[in-house]
Every structure is written in C-alpha cells, then in structure tokens.
N, C-alpha and C. Protein backbone atom coordinates (compact mmCIF):
# COMPACT_ATOMS: atom_id res chain seq x y z
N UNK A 1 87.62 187.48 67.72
CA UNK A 1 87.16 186.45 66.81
C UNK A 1 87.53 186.78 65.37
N UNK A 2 87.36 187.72 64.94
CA UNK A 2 88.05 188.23 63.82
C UNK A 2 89.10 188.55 63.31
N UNK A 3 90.01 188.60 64.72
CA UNK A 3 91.39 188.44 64.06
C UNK A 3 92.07 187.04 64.23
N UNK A 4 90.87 186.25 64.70
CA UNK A 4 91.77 184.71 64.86
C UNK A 4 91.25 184.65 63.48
N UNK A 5 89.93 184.44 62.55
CA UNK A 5 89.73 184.33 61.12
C UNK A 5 90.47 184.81 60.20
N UNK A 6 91.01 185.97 60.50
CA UNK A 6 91.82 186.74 59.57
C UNK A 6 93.37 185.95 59.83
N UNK A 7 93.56 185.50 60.71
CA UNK A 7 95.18 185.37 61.08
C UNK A 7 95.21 183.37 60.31
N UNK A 8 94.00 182.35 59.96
CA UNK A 8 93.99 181.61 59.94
C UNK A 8 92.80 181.31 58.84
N UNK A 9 92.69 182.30 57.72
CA UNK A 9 92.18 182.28 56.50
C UNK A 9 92.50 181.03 55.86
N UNK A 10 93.64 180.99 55.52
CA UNK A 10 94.49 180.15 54.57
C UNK A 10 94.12 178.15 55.02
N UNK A 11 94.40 178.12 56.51
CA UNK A 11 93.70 176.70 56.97
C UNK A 11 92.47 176.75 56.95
N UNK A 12 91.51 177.49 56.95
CA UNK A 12 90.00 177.18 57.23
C UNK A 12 89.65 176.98 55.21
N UNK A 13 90.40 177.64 54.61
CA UNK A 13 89.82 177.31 53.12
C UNK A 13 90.34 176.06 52.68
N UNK A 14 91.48 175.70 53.27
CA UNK A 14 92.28 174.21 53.21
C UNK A 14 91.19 173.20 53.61
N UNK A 15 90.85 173.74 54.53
CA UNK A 15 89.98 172.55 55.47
C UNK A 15 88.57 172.35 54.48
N UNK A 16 88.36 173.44 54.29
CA UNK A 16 87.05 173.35 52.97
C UNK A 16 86.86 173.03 52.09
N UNK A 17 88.24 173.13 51.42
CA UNK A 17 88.17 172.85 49.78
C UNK A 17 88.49 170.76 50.27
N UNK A 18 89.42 170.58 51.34
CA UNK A 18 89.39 169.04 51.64
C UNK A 18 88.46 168.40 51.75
N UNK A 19 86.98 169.17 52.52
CA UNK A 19 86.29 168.51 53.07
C UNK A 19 85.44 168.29 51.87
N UNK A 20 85.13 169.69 51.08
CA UNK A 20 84.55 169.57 49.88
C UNK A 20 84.76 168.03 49.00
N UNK A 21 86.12 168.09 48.43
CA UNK A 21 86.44 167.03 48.33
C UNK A 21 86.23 165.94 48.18
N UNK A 22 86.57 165.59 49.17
CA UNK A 22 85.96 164.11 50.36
C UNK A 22 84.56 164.01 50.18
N UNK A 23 83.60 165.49 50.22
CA UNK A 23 82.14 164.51 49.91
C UNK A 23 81.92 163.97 48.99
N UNK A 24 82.14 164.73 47.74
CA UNK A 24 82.28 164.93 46.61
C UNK A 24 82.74 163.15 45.67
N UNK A 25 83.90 163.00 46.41
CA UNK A 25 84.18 161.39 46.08
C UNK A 25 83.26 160.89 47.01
N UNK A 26 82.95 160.81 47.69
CA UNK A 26 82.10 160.07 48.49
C UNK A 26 80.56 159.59 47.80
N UNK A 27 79.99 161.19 47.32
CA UNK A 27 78.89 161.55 46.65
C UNK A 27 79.47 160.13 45.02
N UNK A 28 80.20 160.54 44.43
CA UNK A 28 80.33 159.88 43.49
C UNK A 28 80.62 158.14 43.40
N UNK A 29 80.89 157.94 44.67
CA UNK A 29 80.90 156.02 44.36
C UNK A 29 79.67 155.71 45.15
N UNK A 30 78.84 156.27 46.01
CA UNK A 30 77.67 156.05 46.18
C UNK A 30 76.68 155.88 44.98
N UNK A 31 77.17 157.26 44.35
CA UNK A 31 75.98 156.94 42.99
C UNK A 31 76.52 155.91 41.79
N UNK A 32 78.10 155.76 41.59
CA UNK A 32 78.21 155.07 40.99
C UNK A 32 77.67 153.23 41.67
N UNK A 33 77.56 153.35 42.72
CA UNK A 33 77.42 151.60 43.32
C UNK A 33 75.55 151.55 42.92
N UNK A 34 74.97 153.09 42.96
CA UNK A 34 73.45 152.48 42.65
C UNK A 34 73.53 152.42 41.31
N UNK A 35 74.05 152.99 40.50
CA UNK A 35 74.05 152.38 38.93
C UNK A 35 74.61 150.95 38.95
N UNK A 36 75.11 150.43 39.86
CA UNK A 36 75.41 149.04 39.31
C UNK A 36 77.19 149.23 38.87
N UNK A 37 78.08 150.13 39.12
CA UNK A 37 78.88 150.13 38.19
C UNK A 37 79.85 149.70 39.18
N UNK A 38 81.23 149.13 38.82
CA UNK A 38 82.30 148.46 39.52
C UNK A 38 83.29 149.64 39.75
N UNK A 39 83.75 149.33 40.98
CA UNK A 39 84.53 150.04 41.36
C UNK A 39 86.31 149.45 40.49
N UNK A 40 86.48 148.32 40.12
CA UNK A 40 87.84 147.79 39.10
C UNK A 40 87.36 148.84 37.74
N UNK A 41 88.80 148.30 37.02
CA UNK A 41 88.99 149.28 35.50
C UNK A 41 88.11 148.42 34.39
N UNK A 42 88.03 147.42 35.04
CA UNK A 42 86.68 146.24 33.94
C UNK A 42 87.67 145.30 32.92
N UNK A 43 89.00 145.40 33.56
CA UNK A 43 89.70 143.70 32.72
C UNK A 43 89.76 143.27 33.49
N UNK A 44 89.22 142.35 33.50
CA UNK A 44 89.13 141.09 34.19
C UNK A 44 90.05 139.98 34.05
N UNK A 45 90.40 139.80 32.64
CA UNK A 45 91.52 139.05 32.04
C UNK A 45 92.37 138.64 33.29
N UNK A 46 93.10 139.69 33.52
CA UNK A 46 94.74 139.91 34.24
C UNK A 46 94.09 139.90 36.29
N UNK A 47 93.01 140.07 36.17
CA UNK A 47 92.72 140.65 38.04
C UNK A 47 92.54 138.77 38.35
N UNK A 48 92.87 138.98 39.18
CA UNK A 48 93.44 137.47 40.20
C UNK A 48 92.06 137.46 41.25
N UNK A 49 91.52 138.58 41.24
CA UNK A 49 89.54 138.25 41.82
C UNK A 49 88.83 138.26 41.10
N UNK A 50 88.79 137.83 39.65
CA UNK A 50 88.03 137.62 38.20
C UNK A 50 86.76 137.30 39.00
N UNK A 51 86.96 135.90 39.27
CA UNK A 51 86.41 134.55 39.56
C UNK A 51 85.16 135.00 40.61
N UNK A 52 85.50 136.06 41.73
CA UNK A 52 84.86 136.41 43.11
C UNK A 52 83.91 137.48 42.55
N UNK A 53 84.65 138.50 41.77
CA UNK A 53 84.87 140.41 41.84
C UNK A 53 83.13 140.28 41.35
N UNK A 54 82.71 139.52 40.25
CA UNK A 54 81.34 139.46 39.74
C UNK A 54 80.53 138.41 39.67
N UNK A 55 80.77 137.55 40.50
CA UNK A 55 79.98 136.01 40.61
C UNK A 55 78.61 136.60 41.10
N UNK A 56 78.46 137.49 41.69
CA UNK A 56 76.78 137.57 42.10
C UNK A 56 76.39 138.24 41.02
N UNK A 57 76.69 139.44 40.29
CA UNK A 57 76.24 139.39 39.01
C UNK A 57 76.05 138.58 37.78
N UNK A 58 76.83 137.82 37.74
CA UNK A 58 76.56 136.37 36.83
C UNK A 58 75.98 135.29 37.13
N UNK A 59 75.22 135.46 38.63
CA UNK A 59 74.54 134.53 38.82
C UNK A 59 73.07 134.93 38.51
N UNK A 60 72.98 136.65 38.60
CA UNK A 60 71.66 137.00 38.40
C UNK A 60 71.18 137.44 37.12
N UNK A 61 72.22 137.22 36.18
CA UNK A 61 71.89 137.31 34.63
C UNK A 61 71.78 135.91 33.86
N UNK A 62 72.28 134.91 34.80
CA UNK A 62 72.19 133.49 34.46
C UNK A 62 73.88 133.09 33.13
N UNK A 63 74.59 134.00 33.20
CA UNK A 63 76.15 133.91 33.01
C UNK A 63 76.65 132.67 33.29
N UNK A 64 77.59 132.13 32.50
CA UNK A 64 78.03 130.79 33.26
C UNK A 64 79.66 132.12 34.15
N UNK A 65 80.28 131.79 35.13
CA UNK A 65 81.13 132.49 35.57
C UNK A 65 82.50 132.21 34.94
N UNK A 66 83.22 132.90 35.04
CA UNK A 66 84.93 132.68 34.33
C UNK A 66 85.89 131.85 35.29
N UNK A 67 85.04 130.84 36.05
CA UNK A 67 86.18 130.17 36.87
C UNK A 67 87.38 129.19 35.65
N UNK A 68 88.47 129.29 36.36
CA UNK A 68 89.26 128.05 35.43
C UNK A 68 90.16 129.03 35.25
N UNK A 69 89.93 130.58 35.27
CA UNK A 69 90.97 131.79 34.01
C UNK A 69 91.88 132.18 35.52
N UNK A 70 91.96 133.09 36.00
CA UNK A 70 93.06 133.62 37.05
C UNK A 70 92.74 133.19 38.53
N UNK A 71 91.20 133.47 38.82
CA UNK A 71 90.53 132.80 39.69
C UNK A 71 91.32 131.52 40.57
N UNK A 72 91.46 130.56 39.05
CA UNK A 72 92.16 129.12 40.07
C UNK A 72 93.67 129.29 40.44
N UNK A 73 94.53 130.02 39.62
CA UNK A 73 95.72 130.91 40.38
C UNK A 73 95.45 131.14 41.77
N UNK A 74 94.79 132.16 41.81
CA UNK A 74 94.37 131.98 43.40
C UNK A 74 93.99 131.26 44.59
N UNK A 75 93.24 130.21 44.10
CA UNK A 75 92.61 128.88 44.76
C UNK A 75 94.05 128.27 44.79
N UNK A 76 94.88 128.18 43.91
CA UNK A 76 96.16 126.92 44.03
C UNK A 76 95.54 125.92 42.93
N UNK A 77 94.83 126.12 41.76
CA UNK A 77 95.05 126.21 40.58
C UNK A 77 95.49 124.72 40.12
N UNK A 78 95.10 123.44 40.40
CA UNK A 78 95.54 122.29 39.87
C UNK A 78 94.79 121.78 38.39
C-alpha cells in the first residue's frame, strides 16, 4: 500500500488540488446566488437576454422592465 502511494503521489495531489477546486467554485456561486448577485458581467446594454436575464427582479422592485432594447432582437423585433 505504500509503495502504490509513493509510486502515484503526483496523481492523488492532482486529484486534490482539482477537487479542491471544484468545491471551492461551487462554494462560491452558491453564496454568490444567496446574495442575490448575477451570474452575467451586469451590461445589459449589448446581452440579447436583457429583457428575460432580470424580469423577476424588476417585477419585485416594481421596475418598469427594458423590453423594446435587445430583448425584441430576439423576439423578431418589429
């Protein structure tokens, strides 16, 4: 058993520092989603899911929403 650990050091710290990792982002958009915070860079301007990306938040602050801006691009926009 100890010389399979010794012969396979190098993958088992690979595998650790990955897995580490992985919680680690995991750990962090969990807590960022209970703060409320968006997973986009926050321009909205230019994103073509303007219209979708925060409609339930603007419905619960009483916001009028940004339909009309990239949104109707998407819809087919007449």
């Amino acid at each position: 058993m100890l010389a399979w650990l010794s012969q396979n050091i190098g993958t088992i710290l690979i595998i650790a520092a990955l897995i580490a990792f992985f919680a680690l982002l995991i750990w962090s958009l969990i807590r960022d989603k209970k703060k409320g915070k968006s997973s986009c860079c926050g321009g909205c301007a230019g994103c073509a899911l303007a219209g979708q990306c925060h409609a339930a938040a603007n419905q619960k602050s009483g916001k009028p929403s940004d339909e009309g801006t990239a949104s109707s691009a998407v819809k087919g926009g007449d």
